[in-house]
N, C-alpha and C. Protein backbone atom coordinates (compact mmCIF):
# COMPACT_ATOMS: atom_id res chain seq x y z
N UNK A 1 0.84 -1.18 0.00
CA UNK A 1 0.00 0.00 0.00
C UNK A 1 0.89 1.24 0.00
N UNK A 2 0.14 2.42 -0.85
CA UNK A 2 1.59 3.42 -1.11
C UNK A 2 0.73 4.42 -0.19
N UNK A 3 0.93 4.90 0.10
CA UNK A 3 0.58 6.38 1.00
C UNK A 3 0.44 7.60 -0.23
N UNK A 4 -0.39 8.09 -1.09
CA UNK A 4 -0.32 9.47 -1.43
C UNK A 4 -1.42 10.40 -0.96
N UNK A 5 -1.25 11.46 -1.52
CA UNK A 5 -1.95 12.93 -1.38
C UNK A 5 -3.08 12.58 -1.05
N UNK A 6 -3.74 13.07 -0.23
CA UNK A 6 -4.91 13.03 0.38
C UNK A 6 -6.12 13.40 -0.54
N UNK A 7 -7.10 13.07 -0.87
CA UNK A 7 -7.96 13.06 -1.93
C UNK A 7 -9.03 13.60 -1.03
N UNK A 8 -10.46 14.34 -1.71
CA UNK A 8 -11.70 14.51 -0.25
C UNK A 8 -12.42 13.43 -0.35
N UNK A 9 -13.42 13.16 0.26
CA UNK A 9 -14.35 12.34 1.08
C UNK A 9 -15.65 12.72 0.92
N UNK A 10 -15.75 14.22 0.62
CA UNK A 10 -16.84 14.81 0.28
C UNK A 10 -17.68 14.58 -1.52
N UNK A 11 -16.62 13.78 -1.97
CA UNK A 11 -17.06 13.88 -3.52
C UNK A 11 -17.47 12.32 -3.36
N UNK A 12 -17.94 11.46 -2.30
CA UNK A 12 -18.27 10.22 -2.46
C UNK A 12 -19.86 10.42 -1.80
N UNK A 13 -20.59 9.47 -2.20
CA UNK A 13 -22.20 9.65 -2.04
C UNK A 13 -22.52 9.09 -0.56
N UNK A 14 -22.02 8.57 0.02
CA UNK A 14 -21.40 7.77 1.55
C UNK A 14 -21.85 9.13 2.16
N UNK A 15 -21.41 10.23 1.87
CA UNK A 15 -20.95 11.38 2.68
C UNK A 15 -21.81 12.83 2.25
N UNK A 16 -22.56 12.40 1.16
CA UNK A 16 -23.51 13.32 0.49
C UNK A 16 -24.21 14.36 1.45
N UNK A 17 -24.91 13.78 2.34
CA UNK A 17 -25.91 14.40 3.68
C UNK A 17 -24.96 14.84 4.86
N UNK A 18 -23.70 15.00 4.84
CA UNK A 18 -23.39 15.25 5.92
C UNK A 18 -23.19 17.19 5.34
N UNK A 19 -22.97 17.84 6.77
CA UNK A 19 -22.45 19.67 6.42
C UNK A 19 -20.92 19.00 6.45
N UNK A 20 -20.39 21.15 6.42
CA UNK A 20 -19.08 21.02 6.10
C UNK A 20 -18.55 20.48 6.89
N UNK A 21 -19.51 20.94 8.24
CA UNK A 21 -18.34 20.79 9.77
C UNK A 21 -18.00 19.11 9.69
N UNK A 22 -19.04 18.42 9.75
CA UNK A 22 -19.03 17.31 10.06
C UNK A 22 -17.92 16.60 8.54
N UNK A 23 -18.13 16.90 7.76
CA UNK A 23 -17.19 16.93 6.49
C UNK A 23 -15.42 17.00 7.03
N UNK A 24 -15.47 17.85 7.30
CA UNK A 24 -14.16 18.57 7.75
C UNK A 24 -13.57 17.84 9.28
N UNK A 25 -14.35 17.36 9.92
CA UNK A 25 -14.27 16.14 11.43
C UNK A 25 -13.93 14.70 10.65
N UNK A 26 -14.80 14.43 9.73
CA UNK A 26 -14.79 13.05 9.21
C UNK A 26 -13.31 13.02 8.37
N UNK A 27 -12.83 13.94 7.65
CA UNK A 27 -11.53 13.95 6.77
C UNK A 27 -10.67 13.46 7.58
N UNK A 28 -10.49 13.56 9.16
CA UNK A 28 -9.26 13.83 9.57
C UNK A 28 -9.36 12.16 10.16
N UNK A 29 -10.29 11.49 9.92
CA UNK A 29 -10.36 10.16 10.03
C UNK A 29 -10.03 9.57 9.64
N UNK A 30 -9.48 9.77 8.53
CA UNK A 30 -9.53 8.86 6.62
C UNK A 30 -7.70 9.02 6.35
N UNK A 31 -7.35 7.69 5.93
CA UNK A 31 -5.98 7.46 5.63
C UNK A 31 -6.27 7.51 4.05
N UNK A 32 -5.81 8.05 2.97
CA UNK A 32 -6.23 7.71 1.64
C UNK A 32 -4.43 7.06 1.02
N UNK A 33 -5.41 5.74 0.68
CA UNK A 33 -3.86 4.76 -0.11
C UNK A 33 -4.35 4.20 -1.54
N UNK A 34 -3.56 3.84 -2.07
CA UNK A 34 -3.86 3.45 -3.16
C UNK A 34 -3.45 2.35 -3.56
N UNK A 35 -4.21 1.09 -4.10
CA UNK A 35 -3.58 -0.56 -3.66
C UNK A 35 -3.98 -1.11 -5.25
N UNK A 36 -2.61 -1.80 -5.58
CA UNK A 36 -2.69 -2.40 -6.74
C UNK A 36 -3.33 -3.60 -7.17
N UNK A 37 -3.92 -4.01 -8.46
CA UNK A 37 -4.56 -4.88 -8.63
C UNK A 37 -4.15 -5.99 -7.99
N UNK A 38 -5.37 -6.95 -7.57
CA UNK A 38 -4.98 -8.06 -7.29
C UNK A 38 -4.58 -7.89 -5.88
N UNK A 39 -4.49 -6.95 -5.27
CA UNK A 39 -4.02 -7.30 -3.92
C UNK A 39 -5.34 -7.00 -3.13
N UNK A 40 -5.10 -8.03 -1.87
CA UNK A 40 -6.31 -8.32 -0.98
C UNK A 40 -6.62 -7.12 0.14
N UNK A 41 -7.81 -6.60 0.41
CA UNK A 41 -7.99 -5.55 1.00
C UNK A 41 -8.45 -5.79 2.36
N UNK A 42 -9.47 -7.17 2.27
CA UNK A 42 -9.79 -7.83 3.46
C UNK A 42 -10.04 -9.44 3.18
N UNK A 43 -10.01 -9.87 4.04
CA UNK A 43 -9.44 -11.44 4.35
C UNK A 43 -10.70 -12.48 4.67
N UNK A 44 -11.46 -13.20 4.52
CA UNK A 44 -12.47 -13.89 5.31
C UNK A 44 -11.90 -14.49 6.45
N UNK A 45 -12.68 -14.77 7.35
CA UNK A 45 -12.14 -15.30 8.73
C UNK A 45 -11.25 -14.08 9.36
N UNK A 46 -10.60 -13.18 9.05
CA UNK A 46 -9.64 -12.36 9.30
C UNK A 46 -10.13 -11.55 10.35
N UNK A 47 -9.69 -10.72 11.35
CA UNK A 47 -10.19 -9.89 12.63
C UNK A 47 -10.45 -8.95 11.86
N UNK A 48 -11.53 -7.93 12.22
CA UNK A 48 -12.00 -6.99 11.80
C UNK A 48 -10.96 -5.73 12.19
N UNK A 49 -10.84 -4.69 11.32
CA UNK A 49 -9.73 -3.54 12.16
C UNK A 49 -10.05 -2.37 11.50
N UNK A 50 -10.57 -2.17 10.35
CA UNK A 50 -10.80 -0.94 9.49
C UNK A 50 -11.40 -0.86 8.50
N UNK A 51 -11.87 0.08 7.92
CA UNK A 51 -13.29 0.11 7.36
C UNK A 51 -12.66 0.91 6.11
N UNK A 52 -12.98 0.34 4.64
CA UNK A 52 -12.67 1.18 4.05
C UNK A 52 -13.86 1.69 3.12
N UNK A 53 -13.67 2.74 2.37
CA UNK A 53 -14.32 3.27 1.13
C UNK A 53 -13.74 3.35 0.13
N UNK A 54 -14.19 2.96 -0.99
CA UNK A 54 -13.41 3.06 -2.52
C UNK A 54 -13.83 4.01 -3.11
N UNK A 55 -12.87 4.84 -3.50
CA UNK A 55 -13.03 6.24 -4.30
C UNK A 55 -12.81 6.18 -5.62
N UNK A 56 -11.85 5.21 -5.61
CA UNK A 56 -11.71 4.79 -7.46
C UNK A 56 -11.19 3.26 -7.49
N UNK A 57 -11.91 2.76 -8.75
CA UNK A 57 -11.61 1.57 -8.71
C UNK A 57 -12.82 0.20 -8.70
N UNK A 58 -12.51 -0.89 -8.81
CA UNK A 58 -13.34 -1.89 -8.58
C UNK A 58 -13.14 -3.00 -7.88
N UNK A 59 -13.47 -3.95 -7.17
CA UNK A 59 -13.12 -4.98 -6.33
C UNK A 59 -13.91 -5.76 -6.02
N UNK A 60 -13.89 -7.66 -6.30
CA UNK A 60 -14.64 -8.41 -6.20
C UNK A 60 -14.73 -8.53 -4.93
N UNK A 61 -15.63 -9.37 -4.34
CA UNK A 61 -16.22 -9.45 -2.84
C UNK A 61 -16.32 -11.08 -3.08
N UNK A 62 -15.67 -12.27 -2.71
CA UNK A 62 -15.64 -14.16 -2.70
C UNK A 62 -15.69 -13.99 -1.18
N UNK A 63 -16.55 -15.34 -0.94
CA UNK A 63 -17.16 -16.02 0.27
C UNK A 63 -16.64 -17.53 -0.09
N UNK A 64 -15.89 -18.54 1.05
CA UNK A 64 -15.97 -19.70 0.66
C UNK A 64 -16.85 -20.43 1.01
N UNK A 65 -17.33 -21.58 0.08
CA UNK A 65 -18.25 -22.59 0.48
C UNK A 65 -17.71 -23.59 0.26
N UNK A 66 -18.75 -24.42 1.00
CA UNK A 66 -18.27 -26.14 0.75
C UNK A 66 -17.63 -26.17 -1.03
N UNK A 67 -18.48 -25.64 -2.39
CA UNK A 67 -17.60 -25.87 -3.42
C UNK A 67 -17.00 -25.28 -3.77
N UNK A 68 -16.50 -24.10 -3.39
CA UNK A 68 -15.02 -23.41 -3.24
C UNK A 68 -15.64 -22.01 -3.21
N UNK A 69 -14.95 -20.91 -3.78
CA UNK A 69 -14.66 -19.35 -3.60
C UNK A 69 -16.35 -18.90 -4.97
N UNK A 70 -17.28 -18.68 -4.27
CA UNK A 70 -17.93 -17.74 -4.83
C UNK A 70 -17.88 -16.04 -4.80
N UNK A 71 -18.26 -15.82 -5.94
CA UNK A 71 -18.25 -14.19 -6.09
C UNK A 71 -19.72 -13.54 -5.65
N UNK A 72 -19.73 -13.11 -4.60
CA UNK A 72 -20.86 -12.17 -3.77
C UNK A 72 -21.80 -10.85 -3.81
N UNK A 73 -20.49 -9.96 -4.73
CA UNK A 73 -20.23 -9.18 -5.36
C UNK A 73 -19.11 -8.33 -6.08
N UNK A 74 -19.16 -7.14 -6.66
CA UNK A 74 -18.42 -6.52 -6.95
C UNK A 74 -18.68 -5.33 -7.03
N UNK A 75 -17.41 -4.38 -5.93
CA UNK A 75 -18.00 -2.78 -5.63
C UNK A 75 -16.82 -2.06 -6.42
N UNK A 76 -17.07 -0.62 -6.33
CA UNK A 76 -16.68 0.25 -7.02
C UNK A 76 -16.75 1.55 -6.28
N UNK A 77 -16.15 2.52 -6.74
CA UNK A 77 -16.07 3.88 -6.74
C UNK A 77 -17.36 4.51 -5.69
N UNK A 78 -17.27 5.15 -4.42
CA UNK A 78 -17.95 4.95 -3.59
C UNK A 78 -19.17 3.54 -2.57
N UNK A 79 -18.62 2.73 -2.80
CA UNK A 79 -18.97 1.79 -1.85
C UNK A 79 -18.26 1.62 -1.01
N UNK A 80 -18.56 0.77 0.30
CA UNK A 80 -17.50 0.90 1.62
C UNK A 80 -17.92 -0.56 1.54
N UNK A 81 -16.56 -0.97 2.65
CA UNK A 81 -16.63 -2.04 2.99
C UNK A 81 -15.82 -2.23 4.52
N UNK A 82 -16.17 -3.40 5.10
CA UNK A 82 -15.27 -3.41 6.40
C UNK A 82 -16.79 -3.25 7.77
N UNK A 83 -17.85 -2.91 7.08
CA UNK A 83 -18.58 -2.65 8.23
C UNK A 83 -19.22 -3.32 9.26
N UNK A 84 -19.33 -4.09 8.35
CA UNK A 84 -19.74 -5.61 9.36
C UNK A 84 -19.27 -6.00 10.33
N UNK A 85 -18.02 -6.63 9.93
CA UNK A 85 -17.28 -7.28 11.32
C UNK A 85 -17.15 -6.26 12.54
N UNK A 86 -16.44 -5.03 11.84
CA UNK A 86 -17.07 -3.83 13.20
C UNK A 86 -17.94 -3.55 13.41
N UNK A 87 -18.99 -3.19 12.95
CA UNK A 87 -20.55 -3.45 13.38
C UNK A 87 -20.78 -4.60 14.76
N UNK A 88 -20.09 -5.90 14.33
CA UNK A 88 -21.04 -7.21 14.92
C UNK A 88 -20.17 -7.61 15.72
N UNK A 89 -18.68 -7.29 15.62
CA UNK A 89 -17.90 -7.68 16.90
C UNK A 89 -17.47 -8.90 16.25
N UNK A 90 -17.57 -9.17 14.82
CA UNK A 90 -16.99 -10.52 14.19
C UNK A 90 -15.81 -10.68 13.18
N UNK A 91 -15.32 -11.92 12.61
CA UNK A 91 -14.49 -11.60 11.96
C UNK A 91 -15.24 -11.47 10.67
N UNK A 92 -14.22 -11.04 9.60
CA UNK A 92 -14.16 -10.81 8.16
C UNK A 92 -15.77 -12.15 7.94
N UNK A 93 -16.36 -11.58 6.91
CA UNK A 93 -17.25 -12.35 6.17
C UNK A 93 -17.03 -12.46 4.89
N UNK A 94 -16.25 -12.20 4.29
CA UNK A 94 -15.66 -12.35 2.90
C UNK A 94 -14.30 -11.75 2.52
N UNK A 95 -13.63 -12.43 1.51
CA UNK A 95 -12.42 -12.20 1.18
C UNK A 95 -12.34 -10.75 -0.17
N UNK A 96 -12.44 -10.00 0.12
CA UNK A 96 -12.10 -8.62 -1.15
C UNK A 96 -10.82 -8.19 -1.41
N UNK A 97 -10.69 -8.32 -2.83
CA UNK A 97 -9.50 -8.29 -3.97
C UNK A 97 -9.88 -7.46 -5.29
N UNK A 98 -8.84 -6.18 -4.91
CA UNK A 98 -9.21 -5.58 -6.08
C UNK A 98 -8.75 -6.01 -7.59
N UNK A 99 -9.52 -5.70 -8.33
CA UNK A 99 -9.56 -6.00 -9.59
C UNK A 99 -9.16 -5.35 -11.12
N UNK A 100 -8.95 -3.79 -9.97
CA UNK A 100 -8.37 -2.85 -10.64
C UNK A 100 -7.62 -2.36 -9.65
N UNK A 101 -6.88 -1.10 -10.19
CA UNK A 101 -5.64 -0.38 -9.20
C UNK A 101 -6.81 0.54 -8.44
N UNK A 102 -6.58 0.50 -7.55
CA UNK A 102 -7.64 1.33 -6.67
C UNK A 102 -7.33 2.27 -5.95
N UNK A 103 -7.95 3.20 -4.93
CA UNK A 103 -7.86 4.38 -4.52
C UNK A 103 -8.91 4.42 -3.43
N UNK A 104 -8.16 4.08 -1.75
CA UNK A 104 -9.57 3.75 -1.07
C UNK A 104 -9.30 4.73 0.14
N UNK A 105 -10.29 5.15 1.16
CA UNK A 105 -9.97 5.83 2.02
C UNK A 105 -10.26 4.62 3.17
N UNK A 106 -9.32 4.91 4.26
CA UNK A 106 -9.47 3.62 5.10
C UNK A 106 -9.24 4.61 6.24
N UNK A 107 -10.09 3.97 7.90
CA UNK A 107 -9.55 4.15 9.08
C UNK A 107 -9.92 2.74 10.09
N UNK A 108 -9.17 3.24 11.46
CA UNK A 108 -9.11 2.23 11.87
C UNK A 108 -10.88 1.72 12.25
N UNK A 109 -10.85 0.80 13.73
CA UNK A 109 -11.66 0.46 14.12
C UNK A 109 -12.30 1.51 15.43
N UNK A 110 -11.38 2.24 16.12
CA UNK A 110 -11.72 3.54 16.87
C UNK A 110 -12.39 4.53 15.86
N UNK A 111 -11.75 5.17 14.73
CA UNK A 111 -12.02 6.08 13.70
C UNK A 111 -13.27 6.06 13.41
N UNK A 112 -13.83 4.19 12.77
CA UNK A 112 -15.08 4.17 12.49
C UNK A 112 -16.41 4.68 13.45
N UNK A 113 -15.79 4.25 14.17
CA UNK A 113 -17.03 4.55 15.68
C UNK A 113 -17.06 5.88 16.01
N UNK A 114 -15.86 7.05 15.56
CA UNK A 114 -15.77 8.33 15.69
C UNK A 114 -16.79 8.65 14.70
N UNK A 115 -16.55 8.07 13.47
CA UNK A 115 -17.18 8.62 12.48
C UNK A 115 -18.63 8.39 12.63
N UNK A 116 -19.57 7.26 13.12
CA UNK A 116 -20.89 7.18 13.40
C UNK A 116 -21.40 7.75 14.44
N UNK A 117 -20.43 8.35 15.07
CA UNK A 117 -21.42 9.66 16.51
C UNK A 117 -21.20 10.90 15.78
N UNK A 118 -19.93 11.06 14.81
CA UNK A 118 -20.03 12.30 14.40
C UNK A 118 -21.01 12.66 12.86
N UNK A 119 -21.55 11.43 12.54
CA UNK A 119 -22.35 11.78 11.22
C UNK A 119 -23.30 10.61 11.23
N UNK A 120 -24.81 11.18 12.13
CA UNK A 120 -25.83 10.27 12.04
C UNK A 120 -26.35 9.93 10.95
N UNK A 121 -25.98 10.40 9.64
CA UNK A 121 -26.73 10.46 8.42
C UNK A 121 -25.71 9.20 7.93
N UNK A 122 -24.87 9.19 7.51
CA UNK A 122 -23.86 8.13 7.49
C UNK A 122 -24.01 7.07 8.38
N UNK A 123 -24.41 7.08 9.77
CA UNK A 123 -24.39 6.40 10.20
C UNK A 123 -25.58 5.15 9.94
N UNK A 124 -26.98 5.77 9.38
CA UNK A 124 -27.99 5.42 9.02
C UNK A 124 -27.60 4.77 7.71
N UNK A 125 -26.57 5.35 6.55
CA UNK A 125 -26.73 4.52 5.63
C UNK A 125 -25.91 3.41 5.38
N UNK A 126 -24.94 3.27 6.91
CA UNK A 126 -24.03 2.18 6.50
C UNK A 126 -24.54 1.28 7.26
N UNK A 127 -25.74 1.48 8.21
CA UNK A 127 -26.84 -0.15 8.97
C UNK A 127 -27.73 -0.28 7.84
N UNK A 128 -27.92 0.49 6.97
CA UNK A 128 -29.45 -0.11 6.26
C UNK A 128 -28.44 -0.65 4.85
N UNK A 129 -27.18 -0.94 4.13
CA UNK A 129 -26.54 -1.60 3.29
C UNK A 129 -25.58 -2.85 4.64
N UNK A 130 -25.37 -2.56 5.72
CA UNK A 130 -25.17 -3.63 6.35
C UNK A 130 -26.12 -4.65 6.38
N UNK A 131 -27.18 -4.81 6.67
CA UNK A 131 -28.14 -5.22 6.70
C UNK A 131 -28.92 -5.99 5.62
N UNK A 132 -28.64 -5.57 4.45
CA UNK A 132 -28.84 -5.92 3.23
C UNK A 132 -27.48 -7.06 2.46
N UNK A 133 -26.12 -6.90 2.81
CA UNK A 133 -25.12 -7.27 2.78
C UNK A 133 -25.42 -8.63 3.68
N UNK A 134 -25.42 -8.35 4.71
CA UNK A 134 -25.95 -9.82 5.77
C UNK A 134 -26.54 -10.86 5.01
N UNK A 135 -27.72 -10.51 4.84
CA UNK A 135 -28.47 -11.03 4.16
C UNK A 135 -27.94 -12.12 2.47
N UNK A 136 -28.01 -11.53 1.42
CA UNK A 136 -27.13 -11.74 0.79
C UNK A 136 -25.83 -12.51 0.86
N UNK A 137 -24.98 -12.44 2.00
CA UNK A 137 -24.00 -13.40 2.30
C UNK A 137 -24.22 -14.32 2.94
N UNK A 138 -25.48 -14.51 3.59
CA UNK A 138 -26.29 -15.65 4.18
C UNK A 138 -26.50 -16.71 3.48
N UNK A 139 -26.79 -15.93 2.22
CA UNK A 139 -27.56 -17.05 0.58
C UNK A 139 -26.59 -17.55 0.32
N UNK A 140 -25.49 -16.84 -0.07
CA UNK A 140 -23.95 -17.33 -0.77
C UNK A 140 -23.52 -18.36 -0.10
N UNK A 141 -23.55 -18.75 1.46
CA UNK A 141 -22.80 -19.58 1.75
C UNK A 141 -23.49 -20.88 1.89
């Protein structure tokens, strides 16, 4: 993972409903890296630790089953991921590998929880796609 220039947070739809202030609180949360194809972003079975958002880019989402690695989905350019296992206190529920060179904003597992007292609007839209995600990975396996 390379470390560059800090990109905003405000040009992703995640973050649409929040003001500046809360805009400008949430930035200082966000590590922005940029991770080359093919490399793994999160792990199944793996401890939960940080939550990311993809700002550019695409990345499959595989679950294993009894007949091997299904594909769950595939996100892109404002979708997040990571919320679950911090959400539920569990590990990883699927293995995500980007598929292109990507561009994601990531923080830790403290950060995230900063970020849902400091932006109830966000906070609302990452339980109602958690929730839906659950679901869905329920079927897959």
């Amino acid at each position: 993972m390379e470390l560059v220039q800090r990109s905003r947070i405000n040009e992703l739809e995640l973050f649409a409903g929040c003001s500046k202030s809360e805009l400008r609180s949430l930035d200082t949360l966000f590590t922005h890296l940029v991770l080359s194809e093919g490399q793994v972003l999160i792990r199944e079975g793996a401890a939960a630790k940080e939550f990311i958002v993809i700002a550019d880019g695409i990345a499959e989402v595989t679950r294993e089953t009894a007949s091997g690695a299904v594909t769950v989905a595939n996100v892109a350019s404002g979708d997040f991921l990571g919320e679950m296992g911090l959400l539920n206190a569990r590990l990883r529920a699927a293995t995500v590998t980007a598929t292109s060179d990507l561009s994601v904003f990531v923080c830790s597992a403290s950060e995230f929880r900063s970020m849902l007292r400091l932006a109830p609007s966000v906070a609302e839209k990452i339980s109602q796609i958690s929730l839906v995600r659950a679901e869905g990975l329920a079927i897959a396996a």
